[in-house]
N, C-alpha and C. Protein backbone atom coordinates (compact mmCIF):
# COMPACT_ATOMS: atom_id res chain seq x y z
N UNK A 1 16.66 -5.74 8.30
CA UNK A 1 16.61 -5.66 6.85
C UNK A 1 17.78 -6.46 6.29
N UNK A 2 17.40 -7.11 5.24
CA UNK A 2 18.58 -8.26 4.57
C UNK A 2 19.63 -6.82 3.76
N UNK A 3 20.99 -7.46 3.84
CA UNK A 3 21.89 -6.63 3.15
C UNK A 3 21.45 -6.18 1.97
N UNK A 4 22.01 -5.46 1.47
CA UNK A 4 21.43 -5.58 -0.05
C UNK A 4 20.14 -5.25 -0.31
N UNK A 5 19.38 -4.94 0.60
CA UNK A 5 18.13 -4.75 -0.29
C UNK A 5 17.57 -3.17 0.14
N UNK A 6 17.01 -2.92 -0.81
CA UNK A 6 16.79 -1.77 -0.47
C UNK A 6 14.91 -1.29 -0.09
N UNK A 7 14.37 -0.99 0.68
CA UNK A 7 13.24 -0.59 0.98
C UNK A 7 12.74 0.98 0.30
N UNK A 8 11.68 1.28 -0.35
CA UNK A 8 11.58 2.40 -0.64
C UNK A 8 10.78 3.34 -0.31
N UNK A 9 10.95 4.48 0.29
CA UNK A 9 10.35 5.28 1.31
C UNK A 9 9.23 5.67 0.25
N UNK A 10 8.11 5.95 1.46
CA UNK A 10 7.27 6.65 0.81
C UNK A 10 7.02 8.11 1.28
N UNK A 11 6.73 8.54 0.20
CA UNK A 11 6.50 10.31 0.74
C UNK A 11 4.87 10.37 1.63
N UNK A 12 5.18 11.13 2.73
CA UNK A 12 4.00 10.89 3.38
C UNK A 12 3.27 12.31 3.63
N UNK A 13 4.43 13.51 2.64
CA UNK A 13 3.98 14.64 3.28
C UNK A 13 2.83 15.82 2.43
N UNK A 14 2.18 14.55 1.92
CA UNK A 14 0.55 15.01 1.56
C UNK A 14 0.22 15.17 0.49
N UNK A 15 0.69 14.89 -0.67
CA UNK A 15 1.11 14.53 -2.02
C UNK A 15 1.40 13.15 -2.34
N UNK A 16 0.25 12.58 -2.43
CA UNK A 16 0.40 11.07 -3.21
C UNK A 16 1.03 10.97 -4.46
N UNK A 17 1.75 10.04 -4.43
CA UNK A 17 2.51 9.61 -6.09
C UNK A 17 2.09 8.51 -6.18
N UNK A 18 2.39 7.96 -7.18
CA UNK A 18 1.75 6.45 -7.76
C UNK A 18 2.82 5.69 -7.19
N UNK A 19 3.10 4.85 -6.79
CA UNK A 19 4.08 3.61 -6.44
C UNK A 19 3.57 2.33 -6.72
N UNK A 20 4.53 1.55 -6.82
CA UNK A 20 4.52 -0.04 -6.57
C UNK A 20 3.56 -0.33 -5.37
N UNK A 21 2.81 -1.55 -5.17
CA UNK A 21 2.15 -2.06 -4.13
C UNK A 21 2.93 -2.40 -3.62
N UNK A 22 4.32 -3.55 -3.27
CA UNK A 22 5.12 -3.80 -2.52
C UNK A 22 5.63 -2.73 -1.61
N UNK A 23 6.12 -1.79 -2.62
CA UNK A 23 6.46 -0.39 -1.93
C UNK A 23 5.64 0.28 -0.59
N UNK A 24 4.78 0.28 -0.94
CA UNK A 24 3.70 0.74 0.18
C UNK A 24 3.37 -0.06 0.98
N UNK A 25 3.49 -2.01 0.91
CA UNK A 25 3.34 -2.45 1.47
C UNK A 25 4.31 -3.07 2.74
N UNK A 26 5.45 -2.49 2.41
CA UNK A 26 7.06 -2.25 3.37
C UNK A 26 6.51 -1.56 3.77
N UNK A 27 6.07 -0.31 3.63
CA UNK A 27 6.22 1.15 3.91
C UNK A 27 5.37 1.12 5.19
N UNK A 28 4.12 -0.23 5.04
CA UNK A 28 3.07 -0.31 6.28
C UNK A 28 3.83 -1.59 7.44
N UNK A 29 4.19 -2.24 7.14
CA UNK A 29 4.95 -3.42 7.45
C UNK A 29 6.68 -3.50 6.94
N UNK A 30 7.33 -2.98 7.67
CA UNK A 30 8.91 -2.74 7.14
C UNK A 30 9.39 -3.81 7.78
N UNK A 31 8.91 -4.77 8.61
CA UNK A 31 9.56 -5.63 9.84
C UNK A 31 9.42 -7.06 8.66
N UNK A 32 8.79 -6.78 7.55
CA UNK A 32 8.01 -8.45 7.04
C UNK A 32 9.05 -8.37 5.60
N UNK A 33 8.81 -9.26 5.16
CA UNK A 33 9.19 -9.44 3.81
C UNK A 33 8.38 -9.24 2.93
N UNK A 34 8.73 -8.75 1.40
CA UNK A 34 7.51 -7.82 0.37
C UNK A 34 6.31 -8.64 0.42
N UNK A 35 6.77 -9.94 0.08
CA UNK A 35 5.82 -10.64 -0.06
C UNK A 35 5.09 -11.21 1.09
N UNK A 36 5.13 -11.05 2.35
CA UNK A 36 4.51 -11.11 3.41
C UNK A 36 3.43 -9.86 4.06
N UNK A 37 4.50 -8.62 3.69
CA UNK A 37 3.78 -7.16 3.66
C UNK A 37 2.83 -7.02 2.79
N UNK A 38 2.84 -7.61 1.64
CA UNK A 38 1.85 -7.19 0.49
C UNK A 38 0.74 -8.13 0.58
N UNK A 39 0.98 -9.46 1.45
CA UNK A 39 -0.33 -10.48 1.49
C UNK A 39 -0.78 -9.48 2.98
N UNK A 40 -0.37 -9.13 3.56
CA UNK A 40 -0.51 -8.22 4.88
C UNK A 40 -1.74 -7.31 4.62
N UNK A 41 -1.29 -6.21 3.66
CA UNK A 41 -1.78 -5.09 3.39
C UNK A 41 -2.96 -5.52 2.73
N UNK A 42 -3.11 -6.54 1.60
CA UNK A 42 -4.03 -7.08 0.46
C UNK A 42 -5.03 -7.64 1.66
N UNK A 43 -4.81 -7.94 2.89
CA UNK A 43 -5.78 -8.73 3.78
C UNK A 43 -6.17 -7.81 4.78
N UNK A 44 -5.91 -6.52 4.44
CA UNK A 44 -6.02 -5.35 5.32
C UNK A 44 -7.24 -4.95 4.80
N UNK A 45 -7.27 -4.78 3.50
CA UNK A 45 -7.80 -3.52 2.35
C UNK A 45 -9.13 -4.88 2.24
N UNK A 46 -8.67 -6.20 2.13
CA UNK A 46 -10.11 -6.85 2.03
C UNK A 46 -11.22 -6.88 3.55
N UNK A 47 -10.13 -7.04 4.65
CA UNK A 47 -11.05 -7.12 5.40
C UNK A 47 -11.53 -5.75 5.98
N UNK A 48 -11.37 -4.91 5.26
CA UNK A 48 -11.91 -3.49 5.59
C UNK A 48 -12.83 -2.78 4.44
N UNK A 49 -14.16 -3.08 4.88
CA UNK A 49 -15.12 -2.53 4.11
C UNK A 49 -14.78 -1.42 3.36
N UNK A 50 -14.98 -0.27 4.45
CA UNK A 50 -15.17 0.65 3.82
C UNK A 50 -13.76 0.83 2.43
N UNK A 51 -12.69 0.54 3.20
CA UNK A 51 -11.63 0.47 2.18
C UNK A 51 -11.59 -0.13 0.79
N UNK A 52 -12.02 -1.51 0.84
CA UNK A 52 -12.19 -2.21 -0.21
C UNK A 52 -13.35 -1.27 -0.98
N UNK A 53 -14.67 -1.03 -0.54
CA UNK A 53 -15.31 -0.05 -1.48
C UNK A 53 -14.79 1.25 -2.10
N UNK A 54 -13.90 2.24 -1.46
CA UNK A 54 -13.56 3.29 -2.11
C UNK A 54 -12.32 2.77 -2.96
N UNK A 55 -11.74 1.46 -2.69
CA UNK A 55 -10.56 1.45 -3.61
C UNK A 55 -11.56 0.88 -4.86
N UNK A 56 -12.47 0.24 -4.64
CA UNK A 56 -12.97 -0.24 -5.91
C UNK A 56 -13.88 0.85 -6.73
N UNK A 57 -13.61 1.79 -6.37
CA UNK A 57 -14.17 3.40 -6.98
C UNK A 57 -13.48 3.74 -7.46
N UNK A 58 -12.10 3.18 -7.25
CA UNK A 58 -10.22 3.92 -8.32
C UNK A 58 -9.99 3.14 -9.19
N UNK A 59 -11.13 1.44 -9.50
CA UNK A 59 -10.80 0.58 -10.38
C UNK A 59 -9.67 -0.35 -10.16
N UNK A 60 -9.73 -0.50 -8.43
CA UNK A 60 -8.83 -1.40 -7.29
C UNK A 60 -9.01 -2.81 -7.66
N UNK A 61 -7.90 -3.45 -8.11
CA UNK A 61 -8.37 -4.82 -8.28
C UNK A 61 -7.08 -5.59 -7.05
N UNK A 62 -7.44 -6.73 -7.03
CA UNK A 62 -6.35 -7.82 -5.92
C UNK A 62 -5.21 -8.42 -7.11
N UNK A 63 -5.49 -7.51 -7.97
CA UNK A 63 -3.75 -8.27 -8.49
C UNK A 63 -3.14 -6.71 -9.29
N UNK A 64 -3.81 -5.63 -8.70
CA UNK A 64 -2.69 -4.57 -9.28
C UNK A 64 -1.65 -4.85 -8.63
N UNK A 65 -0.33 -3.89 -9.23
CA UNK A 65 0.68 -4.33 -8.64
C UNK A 65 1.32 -2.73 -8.81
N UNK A 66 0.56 -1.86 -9.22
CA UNK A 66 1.04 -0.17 -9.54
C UNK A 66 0.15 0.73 -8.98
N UNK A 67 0.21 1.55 -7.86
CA UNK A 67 -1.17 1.88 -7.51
C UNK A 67 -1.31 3.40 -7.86
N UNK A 68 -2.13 3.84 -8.49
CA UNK A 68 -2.39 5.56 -8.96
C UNK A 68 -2.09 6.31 -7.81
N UNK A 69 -1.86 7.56 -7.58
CA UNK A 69 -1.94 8.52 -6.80
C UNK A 69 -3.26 8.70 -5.82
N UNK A 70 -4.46 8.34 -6.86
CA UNK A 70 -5.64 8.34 -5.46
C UNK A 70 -5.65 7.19 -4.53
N UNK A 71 -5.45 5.91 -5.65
CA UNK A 71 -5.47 5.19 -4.99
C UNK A 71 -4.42 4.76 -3.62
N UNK A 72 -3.29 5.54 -3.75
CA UNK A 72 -2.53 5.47 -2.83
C UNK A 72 -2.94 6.54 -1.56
N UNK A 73 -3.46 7.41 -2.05
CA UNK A 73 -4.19 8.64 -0.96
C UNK A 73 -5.68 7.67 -0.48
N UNK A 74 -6.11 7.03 -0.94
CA UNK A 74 -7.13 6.38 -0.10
C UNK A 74 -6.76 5.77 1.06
N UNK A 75 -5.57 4.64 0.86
CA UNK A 75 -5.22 3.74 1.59
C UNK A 75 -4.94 4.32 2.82
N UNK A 76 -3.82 5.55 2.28
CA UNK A 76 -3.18 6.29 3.74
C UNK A 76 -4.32 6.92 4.30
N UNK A 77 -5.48 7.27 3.91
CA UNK A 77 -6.47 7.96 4.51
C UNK A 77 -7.54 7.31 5.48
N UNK A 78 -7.88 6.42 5.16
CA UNK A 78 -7.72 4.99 5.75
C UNK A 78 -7.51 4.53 6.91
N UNK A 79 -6.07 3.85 6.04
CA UNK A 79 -4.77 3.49 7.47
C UNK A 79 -4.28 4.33 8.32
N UNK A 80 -3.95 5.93 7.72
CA UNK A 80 -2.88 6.63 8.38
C UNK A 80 -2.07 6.37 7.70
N UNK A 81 -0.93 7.09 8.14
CA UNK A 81 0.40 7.10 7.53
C UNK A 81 1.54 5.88 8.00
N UNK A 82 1.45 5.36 6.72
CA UNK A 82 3.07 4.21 7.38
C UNK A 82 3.87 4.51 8.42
């Protein structure tokens, strides 16, 4: 991790909050940079059917950048937990 920067945990213990997409996208990929994690995750969620359909049931678009509480409980449900 570069000095200075700070990564922001996500709560994983079963209670979704709304976060940043970057945020969650460290949170799946902590080894990458935001913007490497978040083209990461964005190529996760497209090339995964079923995913891309239930996020587009929360009104999921490829340029949010704030993700609701369900929509963050989909992903991890999904993926699993970061």
């Amino acid at each position: 991790m570069q000095a200075g920067k700070e990564v922001a945990m996500i709560d994983v213990s079963g209670d979704a909050k709304s976060c940043f997409f970057t945020d969650l996208a460290r949170a799946y990929c902590p080894y990458l940079t935001a913007r490497y994690a978040s083209r990461t995750l964005r190529r996760w969620i497209r090339l995964n059917g079923r995913l891309s359909s239930l996020l587009a049931d929360t009104g999921y678009s490829d340029t949010c950048r704030l993700l609701t509480p369900k929509q963050v409980a989909v992903i991890m449900d999904e993926l699993g937990e970061p």
